[in-house]
N, C-alpha and C. Protein backbone atom coordinates (compact mmCIF):
# COMPACT_ATOMS: atom_id res chain seq x y z
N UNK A 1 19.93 -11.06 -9.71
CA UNK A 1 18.51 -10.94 -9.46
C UNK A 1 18.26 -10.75 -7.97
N UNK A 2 17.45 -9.95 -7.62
CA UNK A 2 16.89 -9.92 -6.55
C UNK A 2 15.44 -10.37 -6.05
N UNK A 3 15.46 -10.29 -4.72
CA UNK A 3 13.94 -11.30 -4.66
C UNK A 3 13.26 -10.04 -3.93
N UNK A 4 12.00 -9.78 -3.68
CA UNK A 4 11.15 -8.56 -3.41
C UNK A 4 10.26 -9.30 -2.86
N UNK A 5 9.82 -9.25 -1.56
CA UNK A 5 8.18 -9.01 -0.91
C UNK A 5 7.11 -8.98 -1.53
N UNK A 6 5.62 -9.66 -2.05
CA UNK A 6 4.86 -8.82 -2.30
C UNK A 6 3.62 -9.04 -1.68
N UNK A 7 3.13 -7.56 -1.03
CA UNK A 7 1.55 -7.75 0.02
C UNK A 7 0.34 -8.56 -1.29
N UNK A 8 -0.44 -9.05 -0.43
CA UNK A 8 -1.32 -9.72 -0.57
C UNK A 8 -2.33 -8.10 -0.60
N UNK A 9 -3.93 -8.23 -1.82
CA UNK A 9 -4.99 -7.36 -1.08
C UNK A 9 -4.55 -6.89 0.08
N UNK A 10 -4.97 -7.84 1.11
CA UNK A 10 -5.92 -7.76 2.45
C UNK A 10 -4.94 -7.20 3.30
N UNK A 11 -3.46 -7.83 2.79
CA UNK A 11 -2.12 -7.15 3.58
C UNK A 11 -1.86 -5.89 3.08
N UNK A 12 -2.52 -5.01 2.04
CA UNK A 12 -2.03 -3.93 1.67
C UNK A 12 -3.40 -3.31 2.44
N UNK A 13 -4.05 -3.81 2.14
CA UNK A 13 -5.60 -2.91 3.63
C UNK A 13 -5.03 -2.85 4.99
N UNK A 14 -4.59 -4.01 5.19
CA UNK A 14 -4.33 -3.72 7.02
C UNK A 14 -2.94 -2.80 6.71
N UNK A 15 -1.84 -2.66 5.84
CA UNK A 15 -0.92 -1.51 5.34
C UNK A 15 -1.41 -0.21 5.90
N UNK A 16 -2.31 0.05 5.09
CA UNK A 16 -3.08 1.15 4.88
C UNK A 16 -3.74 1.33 6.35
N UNK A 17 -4.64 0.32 7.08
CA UNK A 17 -4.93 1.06 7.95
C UNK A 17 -4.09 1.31 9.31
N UNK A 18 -2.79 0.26 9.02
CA UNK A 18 -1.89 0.92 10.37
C UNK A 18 -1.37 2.19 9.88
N UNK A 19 -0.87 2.33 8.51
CA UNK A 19 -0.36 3.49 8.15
C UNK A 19 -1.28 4.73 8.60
N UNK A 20 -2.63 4.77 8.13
CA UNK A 20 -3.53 5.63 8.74
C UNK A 20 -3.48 5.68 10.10
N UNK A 21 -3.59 4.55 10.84
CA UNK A 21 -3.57 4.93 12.62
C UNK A 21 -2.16 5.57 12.56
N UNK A 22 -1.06 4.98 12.18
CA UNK A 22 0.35 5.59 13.12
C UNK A 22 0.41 7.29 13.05
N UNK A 23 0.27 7.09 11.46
CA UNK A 23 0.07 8.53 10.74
C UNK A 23 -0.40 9.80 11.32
N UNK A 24 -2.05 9.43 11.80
CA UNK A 24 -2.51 10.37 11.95
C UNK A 24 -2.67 10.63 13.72
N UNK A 25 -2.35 9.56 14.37
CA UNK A 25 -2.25 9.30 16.27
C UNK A 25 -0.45 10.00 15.71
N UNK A 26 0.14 10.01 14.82
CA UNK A 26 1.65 10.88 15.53
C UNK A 26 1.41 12.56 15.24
N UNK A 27 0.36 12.78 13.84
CA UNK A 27 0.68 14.32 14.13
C UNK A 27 -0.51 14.13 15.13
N UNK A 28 -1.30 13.65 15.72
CA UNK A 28 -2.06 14.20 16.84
C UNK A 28 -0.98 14.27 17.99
N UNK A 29 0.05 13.71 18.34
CA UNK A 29 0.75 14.10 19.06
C UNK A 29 1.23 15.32 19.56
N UNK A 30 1.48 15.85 17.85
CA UNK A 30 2.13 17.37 17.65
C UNK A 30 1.26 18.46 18.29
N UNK A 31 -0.26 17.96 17.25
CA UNK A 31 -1.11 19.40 17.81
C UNK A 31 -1.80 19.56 18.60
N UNK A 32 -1.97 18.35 19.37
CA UNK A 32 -2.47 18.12 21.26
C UNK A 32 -1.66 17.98 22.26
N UNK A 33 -0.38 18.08 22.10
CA UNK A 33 0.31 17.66 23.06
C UNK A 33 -0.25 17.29 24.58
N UNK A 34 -0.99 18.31 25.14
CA UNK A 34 -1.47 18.19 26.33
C UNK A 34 -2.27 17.32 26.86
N UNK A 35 -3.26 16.80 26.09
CA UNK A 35 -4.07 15.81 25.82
C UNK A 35 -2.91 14.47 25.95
N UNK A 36 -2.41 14.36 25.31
CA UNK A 36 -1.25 12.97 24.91
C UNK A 36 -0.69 13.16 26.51
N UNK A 37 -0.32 14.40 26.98
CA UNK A 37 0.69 14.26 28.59
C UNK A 37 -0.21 13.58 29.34
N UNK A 38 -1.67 14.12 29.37
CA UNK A 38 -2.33 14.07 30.85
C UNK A 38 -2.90 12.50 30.60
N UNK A 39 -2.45 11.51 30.05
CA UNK A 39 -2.80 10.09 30.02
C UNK A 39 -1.53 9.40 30.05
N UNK A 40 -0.59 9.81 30.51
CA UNK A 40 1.33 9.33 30.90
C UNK A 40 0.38 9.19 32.62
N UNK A 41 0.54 7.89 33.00
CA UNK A 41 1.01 7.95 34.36
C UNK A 41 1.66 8.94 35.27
N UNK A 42 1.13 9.35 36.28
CA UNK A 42 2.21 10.30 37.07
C UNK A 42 3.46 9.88 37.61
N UNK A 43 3.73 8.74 37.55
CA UNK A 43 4.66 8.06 38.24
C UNK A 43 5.75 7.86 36.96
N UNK A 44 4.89 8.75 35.85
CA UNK A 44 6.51 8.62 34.80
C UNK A 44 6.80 10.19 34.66
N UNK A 45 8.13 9.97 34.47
CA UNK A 45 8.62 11.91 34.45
C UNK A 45 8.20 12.41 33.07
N UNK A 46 9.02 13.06 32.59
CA UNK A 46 9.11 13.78 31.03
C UNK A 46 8.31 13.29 30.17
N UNK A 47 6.86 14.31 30.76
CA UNK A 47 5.61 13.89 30.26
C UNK A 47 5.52 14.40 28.66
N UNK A 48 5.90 15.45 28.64
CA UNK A 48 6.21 16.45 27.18
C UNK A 48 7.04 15.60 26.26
N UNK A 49 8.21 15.35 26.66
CA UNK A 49 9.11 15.04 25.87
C UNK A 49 8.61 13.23 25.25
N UNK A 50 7.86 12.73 26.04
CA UNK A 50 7.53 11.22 26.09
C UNK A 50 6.33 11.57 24.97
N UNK A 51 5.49 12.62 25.03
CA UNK A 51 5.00 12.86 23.83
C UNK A 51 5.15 13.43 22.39
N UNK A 52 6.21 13.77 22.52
CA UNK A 52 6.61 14.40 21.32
C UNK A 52 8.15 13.06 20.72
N UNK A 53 8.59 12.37 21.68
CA UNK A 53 9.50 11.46 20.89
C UNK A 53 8.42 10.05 20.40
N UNK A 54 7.07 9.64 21.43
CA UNK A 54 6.26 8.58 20.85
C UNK A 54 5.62 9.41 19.71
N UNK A 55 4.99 10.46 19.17
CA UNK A 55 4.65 11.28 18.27
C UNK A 55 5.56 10.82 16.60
N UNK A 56 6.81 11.47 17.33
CA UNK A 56 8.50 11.64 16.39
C UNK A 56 7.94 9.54 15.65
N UNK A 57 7.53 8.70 16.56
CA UNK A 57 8.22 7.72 16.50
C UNK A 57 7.41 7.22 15.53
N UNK A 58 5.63 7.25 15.69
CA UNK A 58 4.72 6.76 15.10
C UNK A 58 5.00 7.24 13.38
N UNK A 59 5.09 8.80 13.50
CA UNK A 59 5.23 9.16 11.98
C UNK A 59 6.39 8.60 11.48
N UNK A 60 7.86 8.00 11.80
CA UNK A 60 8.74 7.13 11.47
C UNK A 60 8.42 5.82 10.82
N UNK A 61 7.27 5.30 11.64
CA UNK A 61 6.78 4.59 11.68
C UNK A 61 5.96 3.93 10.45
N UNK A 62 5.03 4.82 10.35
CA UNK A 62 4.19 4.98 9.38
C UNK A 62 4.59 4.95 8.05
N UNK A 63 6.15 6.25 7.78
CA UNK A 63 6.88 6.07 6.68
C UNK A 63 7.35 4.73 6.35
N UNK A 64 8.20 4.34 7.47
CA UNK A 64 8.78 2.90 7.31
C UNK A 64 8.21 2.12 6.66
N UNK A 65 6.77 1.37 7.08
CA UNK A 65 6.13 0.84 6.55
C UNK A 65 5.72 0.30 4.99
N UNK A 66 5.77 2.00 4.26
CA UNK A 66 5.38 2.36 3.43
C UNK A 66 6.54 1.91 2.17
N UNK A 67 8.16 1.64 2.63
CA UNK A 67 9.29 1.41 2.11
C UNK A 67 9.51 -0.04 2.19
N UNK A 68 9.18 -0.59 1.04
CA UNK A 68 10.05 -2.37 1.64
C UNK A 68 10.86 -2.75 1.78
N UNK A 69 11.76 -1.54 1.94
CA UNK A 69 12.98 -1.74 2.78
C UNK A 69 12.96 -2.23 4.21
N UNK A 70 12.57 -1.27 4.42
CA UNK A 70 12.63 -1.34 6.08
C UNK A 70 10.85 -1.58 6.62
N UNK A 71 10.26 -2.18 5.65
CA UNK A 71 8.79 -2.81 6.03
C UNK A 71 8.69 -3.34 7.23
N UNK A 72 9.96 -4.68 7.46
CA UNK A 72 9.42 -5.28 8.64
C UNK A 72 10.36 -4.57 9.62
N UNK A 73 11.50 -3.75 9.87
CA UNK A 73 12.01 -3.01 10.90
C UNK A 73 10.70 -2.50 11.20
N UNK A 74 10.04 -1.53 10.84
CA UNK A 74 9.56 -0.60 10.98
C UNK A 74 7.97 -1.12 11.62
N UNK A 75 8.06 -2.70 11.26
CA UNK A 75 6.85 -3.00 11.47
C UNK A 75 7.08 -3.47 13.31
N UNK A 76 8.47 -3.69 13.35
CA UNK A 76 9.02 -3.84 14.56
C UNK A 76 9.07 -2.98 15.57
N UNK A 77 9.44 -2.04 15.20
CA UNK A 77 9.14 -0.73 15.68
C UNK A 77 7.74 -0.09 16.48
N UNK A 78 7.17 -0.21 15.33
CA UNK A 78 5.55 0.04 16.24
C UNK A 78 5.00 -0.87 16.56
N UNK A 79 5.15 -2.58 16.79
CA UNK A 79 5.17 -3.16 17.90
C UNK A 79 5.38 -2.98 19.22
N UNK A 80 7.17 -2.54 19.53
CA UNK A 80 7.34 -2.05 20.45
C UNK A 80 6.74 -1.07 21.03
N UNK A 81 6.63 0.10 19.91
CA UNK A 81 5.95 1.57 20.44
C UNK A 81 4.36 1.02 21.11
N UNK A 82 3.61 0.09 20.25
CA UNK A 82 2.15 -0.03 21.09
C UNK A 82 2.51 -0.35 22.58
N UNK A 83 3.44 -1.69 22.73
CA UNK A 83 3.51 -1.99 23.82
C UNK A 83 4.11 -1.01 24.81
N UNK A 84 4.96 -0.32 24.32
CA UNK A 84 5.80 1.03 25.78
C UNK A 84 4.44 1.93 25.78
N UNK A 85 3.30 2.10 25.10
CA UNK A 85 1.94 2.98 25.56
C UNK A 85 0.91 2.97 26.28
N UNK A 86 0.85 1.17 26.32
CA UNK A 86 -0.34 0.17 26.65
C UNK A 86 -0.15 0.94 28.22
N UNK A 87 0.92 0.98 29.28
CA UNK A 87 0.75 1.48 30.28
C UNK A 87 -0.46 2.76 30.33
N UNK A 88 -0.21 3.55 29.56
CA UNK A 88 -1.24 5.02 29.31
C UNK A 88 -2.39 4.56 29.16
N UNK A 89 -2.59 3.41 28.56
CA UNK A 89 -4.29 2.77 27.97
C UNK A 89 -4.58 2.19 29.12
N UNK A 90 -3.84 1.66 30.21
CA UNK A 90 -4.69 1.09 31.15
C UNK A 90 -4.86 1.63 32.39
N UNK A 91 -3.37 2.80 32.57
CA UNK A 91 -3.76 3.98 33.68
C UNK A 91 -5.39 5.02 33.25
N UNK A 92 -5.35 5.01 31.85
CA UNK A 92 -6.82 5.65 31.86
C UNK A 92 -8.13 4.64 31.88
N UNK A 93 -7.80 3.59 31.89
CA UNK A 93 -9.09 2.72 31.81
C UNK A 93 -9.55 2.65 33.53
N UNK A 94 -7.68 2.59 34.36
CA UNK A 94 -7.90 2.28 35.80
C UNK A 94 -8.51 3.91 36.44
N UNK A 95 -8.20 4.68 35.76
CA UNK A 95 -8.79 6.28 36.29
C UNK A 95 -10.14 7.03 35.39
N UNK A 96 -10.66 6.03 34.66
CA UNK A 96 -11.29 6.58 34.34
C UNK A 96 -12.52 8.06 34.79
N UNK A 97 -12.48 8.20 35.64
CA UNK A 97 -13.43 9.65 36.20
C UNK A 97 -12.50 10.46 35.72
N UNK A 98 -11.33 10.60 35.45
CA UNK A 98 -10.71 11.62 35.37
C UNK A 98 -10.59 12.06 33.89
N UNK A 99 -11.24 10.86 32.66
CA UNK A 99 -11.47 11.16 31.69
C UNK A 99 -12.81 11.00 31.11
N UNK A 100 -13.64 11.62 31.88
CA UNK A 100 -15.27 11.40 31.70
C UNK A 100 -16.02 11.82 30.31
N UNK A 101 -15.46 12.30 29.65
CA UNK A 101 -16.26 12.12 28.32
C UNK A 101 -16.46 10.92 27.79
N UNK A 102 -14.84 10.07 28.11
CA UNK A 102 -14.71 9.01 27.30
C UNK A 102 -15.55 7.98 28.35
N UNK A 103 -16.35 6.88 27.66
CA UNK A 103 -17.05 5.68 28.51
C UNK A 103 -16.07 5.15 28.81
N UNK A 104 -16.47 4.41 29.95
CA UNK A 104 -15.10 3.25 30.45
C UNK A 104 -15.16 1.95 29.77
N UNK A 105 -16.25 1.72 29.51
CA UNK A 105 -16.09 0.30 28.35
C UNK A 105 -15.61 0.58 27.08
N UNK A 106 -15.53 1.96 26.71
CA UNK A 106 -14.36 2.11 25.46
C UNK A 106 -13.18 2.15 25.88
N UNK A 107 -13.00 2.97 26.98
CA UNK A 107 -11.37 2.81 27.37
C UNK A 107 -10.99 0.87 27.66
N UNK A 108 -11.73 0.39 28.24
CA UNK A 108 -11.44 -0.93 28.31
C UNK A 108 -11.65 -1.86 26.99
N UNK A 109 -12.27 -1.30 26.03
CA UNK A 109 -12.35 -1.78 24.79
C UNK A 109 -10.88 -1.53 23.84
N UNK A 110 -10.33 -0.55 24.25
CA UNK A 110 -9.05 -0.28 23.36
C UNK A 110 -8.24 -1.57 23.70
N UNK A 111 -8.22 -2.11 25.08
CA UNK A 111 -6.81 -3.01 25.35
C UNK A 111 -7.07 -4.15 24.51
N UNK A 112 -8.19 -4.92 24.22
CA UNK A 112 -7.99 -5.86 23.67
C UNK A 112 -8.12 -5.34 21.31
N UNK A 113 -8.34 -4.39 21.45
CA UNK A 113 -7.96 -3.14 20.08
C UNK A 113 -6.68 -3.07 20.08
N UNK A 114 -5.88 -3.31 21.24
CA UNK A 114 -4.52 -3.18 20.67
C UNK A 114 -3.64 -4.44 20.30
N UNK A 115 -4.50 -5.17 21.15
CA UNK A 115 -3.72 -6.44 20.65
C UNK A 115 -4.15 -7.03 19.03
N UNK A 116 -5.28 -6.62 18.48
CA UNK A 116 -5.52 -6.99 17.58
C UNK A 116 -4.94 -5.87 16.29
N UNK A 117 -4.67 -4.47 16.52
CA UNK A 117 -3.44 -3.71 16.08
C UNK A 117 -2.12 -4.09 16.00
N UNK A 118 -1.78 -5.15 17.14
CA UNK A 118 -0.43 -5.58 17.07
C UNK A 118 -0.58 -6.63 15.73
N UNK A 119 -1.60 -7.82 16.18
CA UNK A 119 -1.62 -8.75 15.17
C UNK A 119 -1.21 -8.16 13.35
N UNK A 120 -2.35 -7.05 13.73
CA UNK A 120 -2.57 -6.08 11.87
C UNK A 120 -0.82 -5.68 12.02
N UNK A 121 -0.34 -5.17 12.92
CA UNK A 121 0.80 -4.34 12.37
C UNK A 121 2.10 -5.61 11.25
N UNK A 122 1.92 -6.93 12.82
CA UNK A 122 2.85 -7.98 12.17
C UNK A 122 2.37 -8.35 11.36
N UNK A 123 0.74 -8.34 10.66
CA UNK A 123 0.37 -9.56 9.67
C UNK A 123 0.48 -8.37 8.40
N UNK A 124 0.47 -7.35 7.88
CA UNK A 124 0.52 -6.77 7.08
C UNK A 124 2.12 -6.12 6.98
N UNK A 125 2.86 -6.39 8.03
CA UNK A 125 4.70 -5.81 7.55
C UNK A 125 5.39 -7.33 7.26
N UNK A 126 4.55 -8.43 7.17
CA UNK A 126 4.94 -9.99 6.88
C UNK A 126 5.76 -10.13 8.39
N UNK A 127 5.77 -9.95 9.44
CA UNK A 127 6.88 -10.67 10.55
C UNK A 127 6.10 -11.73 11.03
N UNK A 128 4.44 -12.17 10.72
CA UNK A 128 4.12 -13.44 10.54
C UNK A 128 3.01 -13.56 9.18
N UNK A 129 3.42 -15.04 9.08
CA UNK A 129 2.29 -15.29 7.74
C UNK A 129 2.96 -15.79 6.86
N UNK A 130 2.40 -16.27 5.87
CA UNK A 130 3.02 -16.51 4.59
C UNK A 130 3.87 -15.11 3.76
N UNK A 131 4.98 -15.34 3.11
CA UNK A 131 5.48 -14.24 2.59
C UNK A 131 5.52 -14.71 1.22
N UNK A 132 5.04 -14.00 0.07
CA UNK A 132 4.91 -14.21 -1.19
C UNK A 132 6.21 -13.63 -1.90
N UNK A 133 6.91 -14.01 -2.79
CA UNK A 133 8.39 -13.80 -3.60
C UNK A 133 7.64 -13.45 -5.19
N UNK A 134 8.12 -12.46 -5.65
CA UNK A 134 8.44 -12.58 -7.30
C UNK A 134 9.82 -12.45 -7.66
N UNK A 135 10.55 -12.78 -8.53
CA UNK A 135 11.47 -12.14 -8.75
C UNK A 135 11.54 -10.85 -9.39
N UNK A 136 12.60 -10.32 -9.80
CA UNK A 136 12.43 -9.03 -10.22
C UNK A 136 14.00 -9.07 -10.74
């Protein structure tokens, strides 16, 4: 016998909506690229390539998730990935004129959005919380 994972509702909603963010922020990677470069710090090199492997990583990501196999790897995964980005979220919050459509109290509204994304990513891949067993 084996023992299996099983989400709760509310853990298959927050599922669903990291799956939707990783999902659809990695093909935006693909078909904006340029957009995704010009919010890399200048002080980091391989602006292209840093967008197209965080891109590569989110849609990995997203799949992962979706497998309870690799649920909580994967939930590990885009943990890390938020945190190696957060630099980009706060070089545009600190430059904001240079992205003037966007308000600066939204750009400063994302940082504490991501920490509560981190919470959703761990509380819906189970790496905290109660974890529920059936057998099978």
């Amino acid at each position: 016998m084996t023992t299996e994972s099983v989400l709760s509702r509310p853990q298959r909603f927050g599922l669903a909506i990291v799956f939707s963010w990783f999902c659809l922020g990695g093909i935006a990677h693909f078909v904006w690229p340029a957009a995704f470069a010009s919010i890399i710090p200048p002080s980091l090199p391989f602006k292209m390539p840093a967008v197209f492997i965080t891109g590569a990583f989110e849609l990995l990501g997203a799949i992962g998730i979706l497998l309870p196999r690799y649920r909580r790897a994967a939930g590990i995964g885009l943990i890390a990935l938020t945190l190696c980005v957060t630099p980009a979220n706060i070089y545009m919050w600190w430059h904001a004129e240079q992205f003037a459509p966007i308000p600066s109290w939204l750009l400063l509204l994302r940082l504490p959005l991501q920490v509560l994304l981190i919470v959703c990513i761990a509380w819906s891949t189970q790496l905290i919380g109660a974890r529920r067993r059936t057998m099978s």
